[in-house]
N, C-alpha and C. Protein backbone atom coordinates (compact mmCIF):
# COMPACT_ATOMS: atom_id res chain seq x y z
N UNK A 1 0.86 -1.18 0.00
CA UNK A 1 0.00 0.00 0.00
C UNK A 1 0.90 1.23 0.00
N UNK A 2 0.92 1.90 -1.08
CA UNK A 2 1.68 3.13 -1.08
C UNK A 2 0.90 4.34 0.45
N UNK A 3 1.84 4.87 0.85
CA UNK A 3 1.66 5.58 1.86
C UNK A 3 1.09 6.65 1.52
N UNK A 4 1.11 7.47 0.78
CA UNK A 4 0.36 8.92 0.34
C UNK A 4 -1.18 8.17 0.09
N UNK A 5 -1.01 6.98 -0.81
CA UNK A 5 -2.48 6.82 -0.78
C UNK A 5 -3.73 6.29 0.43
N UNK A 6 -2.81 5.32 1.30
CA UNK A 6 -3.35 5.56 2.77
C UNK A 6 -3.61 6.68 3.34
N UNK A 7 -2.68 7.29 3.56
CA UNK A 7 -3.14 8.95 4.12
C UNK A 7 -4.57 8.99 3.55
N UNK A 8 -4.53 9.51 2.37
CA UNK A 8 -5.87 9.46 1.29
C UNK A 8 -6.99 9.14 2.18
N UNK A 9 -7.07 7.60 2.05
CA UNK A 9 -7.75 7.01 2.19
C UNK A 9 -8.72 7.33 3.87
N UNK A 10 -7.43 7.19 4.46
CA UNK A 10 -7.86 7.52 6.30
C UNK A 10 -8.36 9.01 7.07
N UNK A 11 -8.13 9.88 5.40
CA UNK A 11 -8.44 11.56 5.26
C UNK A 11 -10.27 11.22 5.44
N UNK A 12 -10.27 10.61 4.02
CA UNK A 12 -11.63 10.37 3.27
C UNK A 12 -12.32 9.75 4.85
N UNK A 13 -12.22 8.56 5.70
CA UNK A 13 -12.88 8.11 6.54
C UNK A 13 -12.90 8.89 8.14
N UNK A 14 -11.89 9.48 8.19
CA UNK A 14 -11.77 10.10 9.45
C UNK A 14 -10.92 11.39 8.91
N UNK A 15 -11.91 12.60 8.57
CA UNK A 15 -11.43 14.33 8.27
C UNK A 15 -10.79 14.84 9.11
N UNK A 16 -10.79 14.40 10.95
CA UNK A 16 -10.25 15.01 11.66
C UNK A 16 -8.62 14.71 11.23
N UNK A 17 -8.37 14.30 10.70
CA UNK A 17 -6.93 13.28 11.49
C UNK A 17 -5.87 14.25 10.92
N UNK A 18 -4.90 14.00 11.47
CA UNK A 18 -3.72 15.29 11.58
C UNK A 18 -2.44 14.43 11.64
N UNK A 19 -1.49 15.47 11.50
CA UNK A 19 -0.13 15.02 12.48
C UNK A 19 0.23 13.50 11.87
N UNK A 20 -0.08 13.01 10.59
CA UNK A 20 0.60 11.99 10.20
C UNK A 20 2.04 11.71 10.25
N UNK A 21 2.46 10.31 10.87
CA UNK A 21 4.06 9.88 10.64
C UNK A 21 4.01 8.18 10.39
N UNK A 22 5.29 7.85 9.93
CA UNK A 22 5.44 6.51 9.49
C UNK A 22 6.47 5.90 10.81
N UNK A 23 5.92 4.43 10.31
CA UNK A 23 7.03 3.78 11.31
C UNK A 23 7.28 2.83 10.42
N UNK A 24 8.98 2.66 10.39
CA UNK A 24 8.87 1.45 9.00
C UNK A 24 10.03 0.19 10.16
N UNK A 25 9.34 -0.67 9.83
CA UNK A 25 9.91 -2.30 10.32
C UNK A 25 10.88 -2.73 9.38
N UNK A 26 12.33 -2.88 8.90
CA UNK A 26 12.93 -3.37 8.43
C UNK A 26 13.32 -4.87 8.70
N UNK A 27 13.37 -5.22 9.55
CA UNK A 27 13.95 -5.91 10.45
C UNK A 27 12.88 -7.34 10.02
N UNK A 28 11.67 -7.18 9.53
CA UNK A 28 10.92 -8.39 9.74
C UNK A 28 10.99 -8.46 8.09
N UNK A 29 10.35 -10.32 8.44
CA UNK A 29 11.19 -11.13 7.07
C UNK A 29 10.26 -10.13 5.67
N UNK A 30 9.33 -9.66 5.51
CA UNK A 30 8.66 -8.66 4.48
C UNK A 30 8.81 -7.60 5.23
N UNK A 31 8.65 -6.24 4.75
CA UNK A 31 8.78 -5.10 5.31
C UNK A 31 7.60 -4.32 5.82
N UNK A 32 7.26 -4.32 6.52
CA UNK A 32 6.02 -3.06 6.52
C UNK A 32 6.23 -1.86 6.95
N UNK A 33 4.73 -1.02 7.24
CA UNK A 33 5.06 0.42 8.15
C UNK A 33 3.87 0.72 8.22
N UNK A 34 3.79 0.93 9.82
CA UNK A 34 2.12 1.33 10.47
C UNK A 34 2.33 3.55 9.82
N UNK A 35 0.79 3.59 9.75
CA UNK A 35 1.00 5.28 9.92
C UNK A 35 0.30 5.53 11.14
N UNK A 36 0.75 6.06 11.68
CA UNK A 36 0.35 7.14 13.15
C UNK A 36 -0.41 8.02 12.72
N UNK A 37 -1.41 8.90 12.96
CA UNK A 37 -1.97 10.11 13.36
C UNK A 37 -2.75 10.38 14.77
N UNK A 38 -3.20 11.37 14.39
CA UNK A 38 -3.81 12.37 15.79
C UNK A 38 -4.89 12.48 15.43
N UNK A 39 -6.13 12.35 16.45
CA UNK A 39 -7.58 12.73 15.83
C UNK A 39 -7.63 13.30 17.26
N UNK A 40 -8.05 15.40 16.77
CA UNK A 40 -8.25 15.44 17.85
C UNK A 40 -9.65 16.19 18.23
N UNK A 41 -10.40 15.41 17.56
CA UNK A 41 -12.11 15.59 18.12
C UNK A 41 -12.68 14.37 18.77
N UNK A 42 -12.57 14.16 19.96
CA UNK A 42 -12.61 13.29 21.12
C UNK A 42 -13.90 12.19 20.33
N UNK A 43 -15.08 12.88 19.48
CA UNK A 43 -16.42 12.27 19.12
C UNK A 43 -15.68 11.18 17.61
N UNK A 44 -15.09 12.01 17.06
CA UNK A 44 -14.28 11.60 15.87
C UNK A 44 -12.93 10.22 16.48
N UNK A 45 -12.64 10.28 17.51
CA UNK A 45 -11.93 9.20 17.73
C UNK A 45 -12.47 8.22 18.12
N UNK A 46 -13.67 8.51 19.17
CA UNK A 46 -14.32 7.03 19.24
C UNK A 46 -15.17 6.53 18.29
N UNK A 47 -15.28 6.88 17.33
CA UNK A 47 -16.32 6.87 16.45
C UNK A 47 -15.13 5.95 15.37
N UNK A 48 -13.95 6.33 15.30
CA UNK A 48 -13.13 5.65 14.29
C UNK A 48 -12.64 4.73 14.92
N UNK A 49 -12.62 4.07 16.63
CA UNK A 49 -12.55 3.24 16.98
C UNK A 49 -13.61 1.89 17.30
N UNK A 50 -14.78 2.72 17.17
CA UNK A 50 -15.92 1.43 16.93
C UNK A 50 -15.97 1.22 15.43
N UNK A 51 -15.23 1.82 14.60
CA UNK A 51 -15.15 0.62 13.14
C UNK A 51 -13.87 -0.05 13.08
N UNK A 52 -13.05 0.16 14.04
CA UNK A 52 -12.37 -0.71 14.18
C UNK A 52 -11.00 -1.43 12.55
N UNK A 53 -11.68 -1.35 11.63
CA UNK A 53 -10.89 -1.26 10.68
C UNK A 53 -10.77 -0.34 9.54
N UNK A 54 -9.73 -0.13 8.65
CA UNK A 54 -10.48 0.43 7.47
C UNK A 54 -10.46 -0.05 6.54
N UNK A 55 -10.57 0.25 5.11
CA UNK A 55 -10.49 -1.14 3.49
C UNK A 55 -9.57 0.33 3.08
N UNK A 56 -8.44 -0.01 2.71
CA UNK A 56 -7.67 0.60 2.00
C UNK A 56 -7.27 -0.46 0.70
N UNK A 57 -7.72 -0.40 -0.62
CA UNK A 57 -7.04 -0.76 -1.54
C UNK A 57 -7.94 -2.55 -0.84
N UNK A 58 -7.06 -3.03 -1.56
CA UNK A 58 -7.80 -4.71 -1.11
C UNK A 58 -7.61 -4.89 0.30
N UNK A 59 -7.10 -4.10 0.98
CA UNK A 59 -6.94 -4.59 2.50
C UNK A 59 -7.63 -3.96 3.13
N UNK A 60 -8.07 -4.76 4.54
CA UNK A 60 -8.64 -4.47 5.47
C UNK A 60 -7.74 -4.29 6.53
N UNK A 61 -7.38 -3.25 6.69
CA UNK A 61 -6.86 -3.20 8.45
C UNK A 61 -7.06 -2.81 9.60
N UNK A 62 -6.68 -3.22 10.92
CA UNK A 62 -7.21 -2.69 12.17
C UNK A 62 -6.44 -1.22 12.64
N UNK A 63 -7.14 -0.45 13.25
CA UNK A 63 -6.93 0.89 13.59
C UNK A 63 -6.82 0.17 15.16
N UNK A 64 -5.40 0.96 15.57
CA UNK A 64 -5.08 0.50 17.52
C UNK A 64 -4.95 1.60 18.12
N UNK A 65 -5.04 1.54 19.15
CA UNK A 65 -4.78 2.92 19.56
C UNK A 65 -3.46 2.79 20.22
N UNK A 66 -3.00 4.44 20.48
CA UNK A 66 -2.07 5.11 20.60
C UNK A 66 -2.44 5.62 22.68
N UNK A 67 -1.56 4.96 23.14
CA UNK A 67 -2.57 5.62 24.54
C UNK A 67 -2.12 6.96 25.11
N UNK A 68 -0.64 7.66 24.28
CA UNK A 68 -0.19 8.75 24.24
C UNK A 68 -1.01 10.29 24.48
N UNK A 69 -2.40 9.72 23.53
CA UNK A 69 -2.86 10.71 23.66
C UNK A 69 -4.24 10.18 22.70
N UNK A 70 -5.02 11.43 21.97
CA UNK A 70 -5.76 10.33 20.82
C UNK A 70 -5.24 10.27 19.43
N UNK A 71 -4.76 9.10 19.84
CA UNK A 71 -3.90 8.57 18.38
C UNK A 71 -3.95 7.46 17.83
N UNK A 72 -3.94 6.84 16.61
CA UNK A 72 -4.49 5.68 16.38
C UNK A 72 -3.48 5.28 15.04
N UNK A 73 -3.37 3.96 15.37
CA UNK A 73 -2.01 3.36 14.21
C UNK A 73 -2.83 2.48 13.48
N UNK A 74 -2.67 2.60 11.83
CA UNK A 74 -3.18 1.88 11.02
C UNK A 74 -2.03 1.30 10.30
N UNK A 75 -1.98 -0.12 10.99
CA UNK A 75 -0.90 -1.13 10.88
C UNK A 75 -1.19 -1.91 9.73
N UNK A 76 0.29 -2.10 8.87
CA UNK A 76 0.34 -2.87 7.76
C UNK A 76 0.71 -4.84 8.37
N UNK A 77 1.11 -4.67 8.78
CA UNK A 77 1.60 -5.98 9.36
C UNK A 77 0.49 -6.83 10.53
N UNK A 78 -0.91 -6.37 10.78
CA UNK A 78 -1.86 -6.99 11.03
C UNK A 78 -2.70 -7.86 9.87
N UNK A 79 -2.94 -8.89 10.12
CA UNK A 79 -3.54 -9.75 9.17
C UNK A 79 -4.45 -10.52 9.90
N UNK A 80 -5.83 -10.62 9.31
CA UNK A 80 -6.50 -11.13 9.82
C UNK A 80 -7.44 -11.90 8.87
């Protein structure tokens, strides 16, 4: 999943979201990289945490949270 088009994608489902960054895993046997952001309309975060995933491209992935603050990681390396 190209990363600009995630952004995209997690814009389109959750408008609040801000403050995007990458985290990239080299280290594991395929490569991935969760993106981080910030959602900071308290109604808008729980609301993107009871769907729980999003469909980016053919994938489905889970949104986790961040307990930092309200922040939520949409991880490439979850499979379900």
């Amino acid at each position: 999943i190209n990363q600009d088009i995630a952004r995209q994608q997690i814009l389109k489902t959750i408008p609040v979201a801000v403050g995007f960054s990458s985290i990239l895993y080299h280290y594991r046997q395929r490569a991935t990289y969760d993106i981080r952001f910030t959602v900071h309309s308290l109604e808008q975060y729980q609301t993107a945490l009871e769907l729980g995933r999003l469909s980016i491209g053919q994938h489905c992935l889970p949104l986790t949270t961040f307990l930092t603050g309200y922040q939520l990681t949409y991880s490439t390396a979850c499979w379900k």
